[in-house]
Protein backbone atom coordinates (compact mmCIF):
# COMPACT_ATOMS: atom_id res chain seq x y z
CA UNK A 1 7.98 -34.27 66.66
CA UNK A 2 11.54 -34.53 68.12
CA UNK A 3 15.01 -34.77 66.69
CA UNK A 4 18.19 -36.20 67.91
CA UNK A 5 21.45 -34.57 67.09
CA UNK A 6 24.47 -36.60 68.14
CA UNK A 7 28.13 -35.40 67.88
CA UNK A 8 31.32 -36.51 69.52
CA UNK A 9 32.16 -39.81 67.76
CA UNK A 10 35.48 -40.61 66.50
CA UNK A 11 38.91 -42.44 66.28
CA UNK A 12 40.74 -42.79 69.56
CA UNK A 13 43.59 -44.65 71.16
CA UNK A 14 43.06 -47.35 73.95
CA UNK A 15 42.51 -46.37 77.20
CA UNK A 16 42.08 -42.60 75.54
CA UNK A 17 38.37 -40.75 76.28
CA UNK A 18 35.63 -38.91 74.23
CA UNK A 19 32.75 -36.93 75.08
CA UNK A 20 29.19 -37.78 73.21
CA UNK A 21 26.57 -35.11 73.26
CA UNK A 22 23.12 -35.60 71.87
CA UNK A 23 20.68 -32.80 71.89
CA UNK A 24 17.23 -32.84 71.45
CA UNK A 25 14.64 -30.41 69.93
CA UNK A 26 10.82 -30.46 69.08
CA UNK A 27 7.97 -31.38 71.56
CA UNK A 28 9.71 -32.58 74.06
CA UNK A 29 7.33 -34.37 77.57
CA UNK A 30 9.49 -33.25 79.97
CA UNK A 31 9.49 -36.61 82.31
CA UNK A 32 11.84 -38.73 80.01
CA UNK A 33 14.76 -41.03 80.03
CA UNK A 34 17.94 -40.05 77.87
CA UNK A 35 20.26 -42.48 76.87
CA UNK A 36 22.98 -44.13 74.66
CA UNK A 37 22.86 -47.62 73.16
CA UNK A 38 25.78 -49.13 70.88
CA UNK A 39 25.77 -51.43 67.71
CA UNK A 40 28.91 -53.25 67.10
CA UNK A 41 28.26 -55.81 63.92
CA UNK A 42 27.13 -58.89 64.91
CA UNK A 43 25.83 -58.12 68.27
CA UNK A 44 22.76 -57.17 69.29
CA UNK A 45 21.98 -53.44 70.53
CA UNK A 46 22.99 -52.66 73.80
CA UNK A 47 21.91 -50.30 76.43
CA UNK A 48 25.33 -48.52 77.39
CA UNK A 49 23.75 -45.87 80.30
CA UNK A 50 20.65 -44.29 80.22
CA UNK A 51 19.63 -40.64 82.79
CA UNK A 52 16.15 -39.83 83.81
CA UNK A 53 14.79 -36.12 83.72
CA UNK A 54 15.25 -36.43 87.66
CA UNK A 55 18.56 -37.35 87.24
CA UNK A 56 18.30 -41.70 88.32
CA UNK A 57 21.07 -43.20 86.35
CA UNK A 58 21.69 -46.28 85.10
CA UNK A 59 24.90 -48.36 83.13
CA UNK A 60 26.10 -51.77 81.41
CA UNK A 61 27.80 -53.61 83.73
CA UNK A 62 30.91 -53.42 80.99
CA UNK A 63 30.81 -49.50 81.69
CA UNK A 64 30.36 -48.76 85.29
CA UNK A 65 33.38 -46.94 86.51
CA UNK A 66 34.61 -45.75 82.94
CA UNK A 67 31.66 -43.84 81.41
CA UNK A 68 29.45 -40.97 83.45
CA UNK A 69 26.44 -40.14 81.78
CA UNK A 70 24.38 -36.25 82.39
CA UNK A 71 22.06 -34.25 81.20
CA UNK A 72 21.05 -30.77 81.02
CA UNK A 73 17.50 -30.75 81.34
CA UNK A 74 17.23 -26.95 80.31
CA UNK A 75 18.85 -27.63 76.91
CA UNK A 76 17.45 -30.96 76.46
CA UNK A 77 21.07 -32.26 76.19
CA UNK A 78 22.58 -35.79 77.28
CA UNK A 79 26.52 -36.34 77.41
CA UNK A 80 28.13 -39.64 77.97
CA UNK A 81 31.75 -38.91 78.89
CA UNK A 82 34.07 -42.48 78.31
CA UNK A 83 36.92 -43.13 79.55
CA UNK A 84 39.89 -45.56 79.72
CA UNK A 85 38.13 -46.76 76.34
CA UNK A 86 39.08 -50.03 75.44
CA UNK A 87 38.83 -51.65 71.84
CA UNK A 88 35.70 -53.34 72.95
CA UNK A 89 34.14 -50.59 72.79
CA UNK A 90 34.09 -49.92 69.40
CA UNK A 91 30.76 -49.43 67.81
CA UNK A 92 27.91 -46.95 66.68
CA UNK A 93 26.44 -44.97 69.59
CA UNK A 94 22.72 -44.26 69.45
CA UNK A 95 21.16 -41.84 71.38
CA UNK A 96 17.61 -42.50 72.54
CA UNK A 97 14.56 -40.69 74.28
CA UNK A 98 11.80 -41.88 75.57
CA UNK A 99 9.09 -40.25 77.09
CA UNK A 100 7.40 -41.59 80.90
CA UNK A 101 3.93 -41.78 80.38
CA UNK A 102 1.17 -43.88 78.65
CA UNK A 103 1.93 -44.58 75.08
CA UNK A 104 4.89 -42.38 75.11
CA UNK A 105 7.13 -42.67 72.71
CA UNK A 106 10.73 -43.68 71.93
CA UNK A 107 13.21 -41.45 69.48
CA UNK A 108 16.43 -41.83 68.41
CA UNK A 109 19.37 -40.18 66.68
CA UNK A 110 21.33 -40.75 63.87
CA UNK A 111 24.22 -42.08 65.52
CA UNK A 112 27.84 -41.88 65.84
CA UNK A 113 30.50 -43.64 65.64
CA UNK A 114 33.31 -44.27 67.90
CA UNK A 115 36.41 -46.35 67.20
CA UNK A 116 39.09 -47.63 69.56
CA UNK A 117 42.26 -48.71 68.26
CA UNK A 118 44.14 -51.76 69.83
């Protein structure tokens, strides 16, 4: 019903920035939350910032200040700019919808991975 297609992942320097984008296509319920979790390896998933269709935002505590996360609700398209990136950081970034209503469901994208050197 709907696809994720994530871009914007790769190798960059501490304290350097990238710019995730994730569109989505198919049936989309247009009352949703957007949003990017992370997967480092041996941690458990975390929710990095997530964007409502009306535009209520939300972060990690580790993020707030460094990463801005928006949307374009005519394209369906999230972006999750990061800055002053710090090795920590380092994981695979998952992008994620869900829809807001009963028995909605969640999607999510193939991910991408971002890498901060030391």
């Amino acid at each position: 019903q709907v696809q994720l297609v994530e871009s914007g992942g790769g190798l960059v320097q501490n304290r350097g920035s990238l710019r995730l984008s994730c569109a989505a296509s198919g049936n989309i319920f247009n009352i949703n939350v957007m949003g990017w979790y992370r997967l480092a390896p041996g941690k458990q998933r975390e929710l990095v910032a997530q964007i409502t269709s009306g535009g209520v935002t939300n972060y990690a505590d580790s993020v707030k200040g460094r990463f801005t996360i928006s949307r374009d609700n005519a394209r369906n398209t999230v972006y999750l700019q990061m800055n002053s990136l710090k090795p920590e950081d380092t994981a695979v970034y998952y992008c994620n919808l869900k829809t807001l209503r009963w028995n909605g469901d969640s999607y999510w994208g193939q991910g991408t991975q971002v890498t901060v050197s030391s």
